[in-house]
N, C-alpha and C. Protein backbone atom coordinates (compact mmCIF):
# COMPACT_ATOMS: atom_id res chain seq x y z
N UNK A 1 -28.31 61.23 54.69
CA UNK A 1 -27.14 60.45 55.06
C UNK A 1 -25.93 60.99 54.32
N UNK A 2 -24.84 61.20 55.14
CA UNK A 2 -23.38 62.12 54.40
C UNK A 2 -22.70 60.82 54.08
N UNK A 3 -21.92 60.78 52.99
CA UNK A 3 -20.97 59.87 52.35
C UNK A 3 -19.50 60.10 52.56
N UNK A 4 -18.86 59.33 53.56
CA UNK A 4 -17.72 59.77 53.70
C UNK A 4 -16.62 59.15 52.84
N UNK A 5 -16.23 60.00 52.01
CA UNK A 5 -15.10 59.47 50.79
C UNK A 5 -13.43 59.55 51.55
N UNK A 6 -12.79 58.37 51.07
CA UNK A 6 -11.70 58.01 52.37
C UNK A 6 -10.67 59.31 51.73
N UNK A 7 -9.76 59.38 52.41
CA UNK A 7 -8.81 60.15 51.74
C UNK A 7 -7.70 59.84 51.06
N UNK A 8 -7.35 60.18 49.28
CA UNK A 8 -6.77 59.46 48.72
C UNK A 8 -5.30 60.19 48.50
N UNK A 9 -4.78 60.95 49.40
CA UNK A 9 -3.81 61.19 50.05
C UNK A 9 -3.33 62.70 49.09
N UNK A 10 -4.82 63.03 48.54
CA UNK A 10 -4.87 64.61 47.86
C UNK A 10 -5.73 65.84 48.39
N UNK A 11 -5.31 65.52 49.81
CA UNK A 11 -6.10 66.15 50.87
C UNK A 11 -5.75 67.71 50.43
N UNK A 12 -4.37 68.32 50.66
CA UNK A 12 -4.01 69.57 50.21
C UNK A 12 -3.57 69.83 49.01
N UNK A 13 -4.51 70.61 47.92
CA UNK A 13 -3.73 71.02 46.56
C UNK A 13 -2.41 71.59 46.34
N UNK A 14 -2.58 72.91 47.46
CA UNK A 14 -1.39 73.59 47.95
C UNK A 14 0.10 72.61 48.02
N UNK A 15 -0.17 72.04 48.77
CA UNK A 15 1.06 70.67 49.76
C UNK A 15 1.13 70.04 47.91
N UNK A 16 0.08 69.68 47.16
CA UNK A 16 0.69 68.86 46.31
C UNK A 16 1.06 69.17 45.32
N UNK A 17 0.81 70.08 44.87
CA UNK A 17 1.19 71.25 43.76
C UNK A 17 3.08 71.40 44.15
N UNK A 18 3.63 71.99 45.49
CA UNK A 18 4.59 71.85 45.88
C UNK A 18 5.60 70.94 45.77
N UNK A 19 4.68 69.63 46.44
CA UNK A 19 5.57 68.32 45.87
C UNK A 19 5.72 67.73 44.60
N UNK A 20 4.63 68.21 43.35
CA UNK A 20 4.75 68.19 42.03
C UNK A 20 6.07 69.19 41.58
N UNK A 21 6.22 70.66 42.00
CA UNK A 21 6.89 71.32 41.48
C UNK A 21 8.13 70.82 42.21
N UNK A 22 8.77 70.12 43.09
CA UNK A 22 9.88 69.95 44.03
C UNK A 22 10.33 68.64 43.30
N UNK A 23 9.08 67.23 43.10
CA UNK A 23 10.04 66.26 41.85
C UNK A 23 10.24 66.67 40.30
N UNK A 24 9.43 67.77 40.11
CA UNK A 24 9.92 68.67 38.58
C UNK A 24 11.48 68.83 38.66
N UNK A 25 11.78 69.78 39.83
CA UNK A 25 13.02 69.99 40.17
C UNK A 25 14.39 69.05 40.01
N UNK A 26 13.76 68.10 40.58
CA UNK A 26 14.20 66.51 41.12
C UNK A 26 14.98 65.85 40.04
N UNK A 27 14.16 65.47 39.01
CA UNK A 27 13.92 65.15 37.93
C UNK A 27 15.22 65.52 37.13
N UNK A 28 14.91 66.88 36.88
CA UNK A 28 15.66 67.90 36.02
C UNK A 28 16.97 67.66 36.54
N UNK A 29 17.29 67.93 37.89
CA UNK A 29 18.31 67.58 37.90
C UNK A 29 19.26 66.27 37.88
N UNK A 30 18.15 65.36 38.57
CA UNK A 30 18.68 63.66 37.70
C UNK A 30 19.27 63.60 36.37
N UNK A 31 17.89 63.98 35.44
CA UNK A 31 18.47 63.93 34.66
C UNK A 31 19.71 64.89 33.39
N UNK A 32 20.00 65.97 34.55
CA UNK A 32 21.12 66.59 33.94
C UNK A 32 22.66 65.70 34.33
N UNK A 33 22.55 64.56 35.61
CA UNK A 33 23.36 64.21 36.02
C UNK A 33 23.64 63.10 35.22
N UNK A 34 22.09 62.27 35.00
CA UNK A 34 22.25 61.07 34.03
C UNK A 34 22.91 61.36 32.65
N UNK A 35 22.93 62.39 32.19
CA UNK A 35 23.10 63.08 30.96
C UNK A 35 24.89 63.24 30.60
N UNK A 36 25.25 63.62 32.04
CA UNK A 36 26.88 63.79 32.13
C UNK A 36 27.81 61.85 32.07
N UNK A 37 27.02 61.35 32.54
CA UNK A 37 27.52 60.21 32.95
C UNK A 37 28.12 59.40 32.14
N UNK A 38 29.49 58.54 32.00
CA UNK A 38 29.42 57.81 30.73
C UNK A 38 29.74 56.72 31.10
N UNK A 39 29.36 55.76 29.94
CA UNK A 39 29.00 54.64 30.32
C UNK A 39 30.37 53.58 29.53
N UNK A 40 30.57 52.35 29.47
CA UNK A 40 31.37 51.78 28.89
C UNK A 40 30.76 50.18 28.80
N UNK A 41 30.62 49.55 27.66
CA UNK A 41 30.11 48.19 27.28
C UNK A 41 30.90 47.51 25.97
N UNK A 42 31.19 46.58 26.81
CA UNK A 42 31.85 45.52 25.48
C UNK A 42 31.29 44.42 24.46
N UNK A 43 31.51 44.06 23.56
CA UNK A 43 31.01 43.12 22.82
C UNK A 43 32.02 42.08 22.03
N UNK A 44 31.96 41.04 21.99
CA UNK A 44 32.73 40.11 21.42
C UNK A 44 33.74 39.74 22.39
N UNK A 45 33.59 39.55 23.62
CA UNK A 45 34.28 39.12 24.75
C UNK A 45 34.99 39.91 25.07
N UNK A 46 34.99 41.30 24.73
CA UNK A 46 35.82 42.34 25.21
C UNK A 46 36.57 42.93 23.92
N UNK A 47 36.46 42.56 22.78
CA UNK A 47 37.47 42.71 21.71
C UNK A 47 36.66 44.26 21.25
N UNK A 48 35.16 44.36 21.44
CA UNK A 48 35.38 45.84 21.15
C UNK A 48 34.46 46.63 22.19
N UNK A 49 34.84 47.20 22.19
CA UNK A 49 34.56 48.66 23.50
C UNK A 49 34.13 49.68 23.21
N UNK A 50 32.36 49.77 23.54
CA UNK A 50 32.13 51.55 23.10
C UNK A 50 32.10 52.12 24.30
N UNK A 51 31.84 53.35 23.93
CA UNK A 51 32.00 54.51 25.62
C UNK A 51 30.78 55.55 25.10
N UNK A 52 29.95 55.46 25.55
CA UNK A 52 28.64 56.63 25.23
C UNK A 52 28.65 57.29 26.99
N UNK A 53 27.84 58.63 26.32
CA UNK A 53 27.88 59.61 27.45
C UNK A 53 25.92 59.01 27.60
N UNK A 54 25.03 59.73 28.49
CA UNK A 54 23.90 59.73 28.94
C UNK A 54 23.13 60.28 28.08
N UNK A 55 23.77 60.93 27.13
CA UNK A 55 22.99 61.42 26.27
C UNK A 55 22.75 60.62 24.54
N UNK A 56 23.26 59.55 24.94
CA UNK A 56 23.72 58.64 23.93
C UNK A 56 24.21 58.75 23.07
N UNK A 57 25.47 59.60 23.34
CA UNK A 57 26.28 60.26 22.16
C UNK A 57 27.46 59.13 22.43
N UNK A 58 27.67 58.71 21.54
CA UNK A 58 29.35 57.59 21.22
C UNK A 58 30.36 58.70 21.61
N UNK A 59 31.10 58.26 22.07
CA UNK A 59 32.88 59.43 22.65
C UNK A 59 33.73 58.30 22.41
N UNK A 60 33.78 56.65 22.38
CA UNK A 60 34.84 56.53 21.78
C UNK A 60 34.20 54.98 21.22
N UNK A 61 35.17 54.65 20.28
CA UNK A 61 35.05 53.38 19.85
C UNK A 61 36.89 52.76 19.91
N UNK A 62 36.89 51.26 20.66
CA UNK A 62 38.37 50.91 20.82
C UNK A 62 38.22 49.18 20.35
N UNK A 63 38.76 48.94 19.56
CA UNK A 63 38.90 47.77 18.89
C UNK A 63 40.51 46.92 19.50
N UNK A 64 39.90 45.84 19.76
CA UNK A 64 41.44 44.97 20.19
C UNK A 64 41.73 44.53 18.73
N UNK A 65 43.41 44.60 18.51
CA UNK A 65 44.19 44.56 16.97
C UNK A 65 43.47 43.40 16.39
N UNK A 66 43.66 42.12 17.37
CA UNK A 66 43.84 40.61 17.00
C UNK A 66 42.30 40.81 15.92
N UNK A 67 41.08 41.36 15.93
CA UNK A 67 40.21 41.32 15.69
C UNK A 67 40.23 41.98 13.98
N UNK A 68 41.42 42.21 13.86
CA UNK A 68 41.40 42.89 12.59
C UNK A 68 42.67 42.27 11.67
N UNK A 69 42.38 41.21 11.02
CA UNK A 69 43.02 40.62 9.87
C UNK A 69 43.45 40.42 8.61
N UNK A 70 41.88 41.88 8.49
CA UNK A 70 41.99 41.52 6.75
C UNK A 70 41.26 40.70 6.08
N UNK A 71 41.00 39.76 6.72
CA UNK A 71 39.85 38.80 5.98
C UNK A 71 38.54 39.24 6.02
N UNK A 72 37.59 38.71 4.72
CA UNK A 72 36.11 39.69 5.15
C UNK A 72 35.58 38.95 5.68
N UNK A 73 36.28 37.71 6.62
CA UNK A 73 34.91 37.08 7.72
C UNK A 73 34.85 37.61 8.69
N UNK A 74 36.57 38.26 8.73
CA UNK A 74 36.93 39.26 10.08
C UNK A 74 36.14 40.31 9.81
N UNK A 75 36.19 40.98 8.85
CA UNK A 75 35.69 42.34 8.93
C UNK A 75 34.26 42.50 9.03
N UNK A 76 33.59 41.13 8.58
CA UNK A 76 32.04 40.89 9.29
C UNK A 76 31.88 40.63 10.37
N UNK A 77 32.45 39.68 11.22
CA UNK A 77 32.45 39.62 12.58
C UNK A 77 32.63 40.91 13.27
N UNK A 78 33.98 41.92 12.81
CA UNK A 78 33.87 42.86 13.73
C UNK A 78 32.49 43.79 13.39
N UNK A 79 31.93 44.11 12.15
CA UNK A 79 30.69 45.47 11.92
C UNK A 79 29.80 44.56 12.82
N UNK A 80 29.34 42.98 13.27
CA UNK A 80 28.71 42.76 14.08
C UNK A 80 29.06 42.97 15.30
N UNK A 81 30.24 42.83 15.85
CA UNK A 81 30.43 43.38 17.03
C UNK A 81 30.15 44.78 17.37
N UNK A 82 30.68 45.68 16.01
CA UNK A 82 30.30 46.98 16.59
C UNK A 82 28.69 47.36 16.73
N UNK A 83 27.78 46.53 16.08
CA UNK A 83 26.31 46.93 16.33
C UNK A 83 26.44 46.32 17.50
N UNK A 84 26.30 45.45 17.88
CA UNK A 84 26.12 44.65 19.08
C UNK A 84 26.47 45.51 20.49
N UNK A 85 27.73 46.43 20.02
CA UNK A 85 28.38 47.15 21.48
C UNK A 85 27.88 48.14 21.37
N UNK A 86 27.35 48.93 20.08
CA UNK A 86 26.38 50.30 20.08
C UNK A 86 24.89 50.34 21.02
N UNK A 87 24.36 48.93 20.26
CA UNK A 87 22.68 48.79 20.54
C UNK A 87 23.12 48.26 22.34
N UNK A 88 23.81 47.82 22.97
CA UNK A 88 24.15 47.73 24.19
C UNK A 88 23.97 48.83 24.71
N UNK A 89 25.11 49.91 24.49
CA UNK A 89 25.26 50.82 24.79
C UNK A 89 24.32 51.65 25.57
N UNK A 90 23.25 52.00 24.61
CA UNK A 90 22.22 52.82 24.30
C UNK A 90 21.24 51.80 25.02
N UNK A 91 21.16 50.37 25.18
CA UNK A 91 20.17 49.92 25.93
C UNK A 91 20.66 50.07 27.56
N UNK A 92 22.02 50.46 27.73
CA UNK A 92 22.41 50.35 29.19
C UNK A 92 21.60 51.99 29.23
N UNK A 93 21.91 52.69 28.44
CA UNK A 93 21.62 54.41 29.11
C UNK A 93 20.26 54.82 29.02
N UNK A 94 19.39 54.24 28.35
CA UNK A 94 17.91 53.84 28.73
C UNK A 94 17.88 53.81 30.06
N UNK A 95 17.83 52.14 29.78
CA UNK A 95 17.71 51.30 31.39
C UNK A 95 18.31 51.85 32.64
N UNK A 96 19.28 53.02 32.64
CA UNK A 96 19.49 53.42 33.76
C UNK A 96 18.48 54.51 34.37
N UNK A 97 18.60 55.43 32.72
CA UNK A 97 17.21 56.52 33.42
C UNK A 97 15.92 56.12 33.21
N UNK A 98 15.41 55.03 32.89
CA UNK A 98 14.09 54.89 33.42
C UNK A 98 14.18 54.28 34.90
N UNK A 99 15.17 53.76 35.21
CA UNK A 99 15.39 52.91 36.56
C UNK A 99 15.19 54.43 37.72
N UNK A 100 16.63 55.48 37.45
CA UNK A 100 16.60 56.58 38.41
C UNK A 100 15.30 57.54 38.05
N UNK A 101 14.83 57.47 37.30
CA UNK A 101 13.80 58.46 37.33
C UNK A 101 12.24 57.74 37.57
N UNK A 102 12.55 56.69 37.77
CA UNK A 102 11.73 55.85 38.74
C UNK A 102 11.40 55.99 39.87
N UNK A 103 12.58 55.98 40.62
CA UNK A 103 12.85 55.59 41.81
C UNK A 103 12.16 57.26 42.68
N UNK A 104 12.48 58.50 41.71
CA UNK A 104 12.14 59.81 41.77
C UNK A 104 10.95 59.55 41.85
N UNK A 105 10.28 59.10 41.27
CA UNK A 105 8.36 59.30 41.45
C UNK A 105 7.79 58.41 42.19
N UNK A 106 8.91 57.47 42.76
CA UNK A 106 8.17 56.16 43.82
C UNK A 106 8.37 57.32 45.15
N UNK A 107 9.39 57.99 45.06
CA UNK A 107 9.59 58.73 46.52
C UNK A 107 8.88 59.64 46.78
N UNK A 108 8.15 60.52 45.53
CA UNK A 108 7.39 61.24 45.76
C UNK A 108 6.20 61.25 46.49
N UNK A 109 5.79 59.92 46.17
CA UNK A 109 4.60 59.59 47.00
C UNK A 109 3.39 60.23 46.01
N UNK A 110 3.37 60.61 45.39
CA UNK A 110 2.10 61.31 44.79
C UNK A 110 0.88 60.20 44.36
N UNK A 111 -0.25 61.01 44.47
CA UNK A 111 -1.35 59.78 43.46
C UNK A 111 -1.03 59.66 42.56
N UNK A 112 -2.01 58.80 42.17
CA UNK A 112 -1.50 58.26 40.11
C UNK A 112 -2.27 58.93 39.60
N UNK A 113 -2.06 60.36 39.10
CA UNK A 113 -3.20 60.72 37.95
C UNK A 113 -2.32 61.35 37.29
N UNK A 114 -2.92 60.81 35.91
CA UNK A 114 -2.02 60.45 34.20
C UNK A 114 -1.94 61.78 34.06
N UNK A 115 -1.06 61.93 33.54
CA UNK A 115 -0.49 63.56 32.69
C UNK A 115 -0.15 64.53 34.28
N UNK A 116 0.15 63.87 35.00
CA UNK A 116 0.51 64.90 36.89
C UNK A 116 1.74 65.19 36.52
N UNK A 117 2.77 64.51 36.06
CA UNK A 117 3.67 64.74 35.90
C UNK A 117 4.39 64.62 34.37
């Protein structure tokens, strides 16, 4: 009696090897694009403003005046604002490329086997 095993959509090595090396491609270039991109997030209702690129490099830091007084409750409030608009930052440029380089391996269609890509 022959056992017919269904097909788990790794019928051609050839064909998938191709579509492995074509979202390699894919990929690479996402993420050279994600990499250029910059991002902008505020903290403390807008009073401070970082600007990181994709590569999570800071390019600017902009502080509104009113936020700077002189007093050291001010000057604690703002070093919390500025962590607050950094760790943002860097959680927006994450969250974007795991989102697009997601979306790259849902389209691929490939099986799930660990270390394929």
């Amino acid at each position: 009696m022959k056992v017919r095993i269904p097909n788990q959509g790794g019928g051609n090595p050839q064909a998938m090897m191709r579509q492995i090396t074509k979202l390699q491609e894919d990929m690479k270039t996402k993420q050279e694009e994600l990499d250029a991109r910059e991002y902008e997030v505020a903290a403390g209702g807008g009073m401070v403003k970082v600007k990181i690129l994709g590569t999570k490099q800071i390019t600017s830091v902009k502080i509104d005046p009113a936020v700077v007084s002189g007093e050291a409750e001010d000057i604690e409030m703002l070093e919390d604002m500025l962590v607050a608009a950094m760790n943002e930052a860097i959680e927006t440029v994450e969250r974007t490329n795991d989102e697009e380089m997601e979306k790259l391996t849902k389209a691929a269609n490939l099986p799930n086997i660990p270390g394929l890509i």
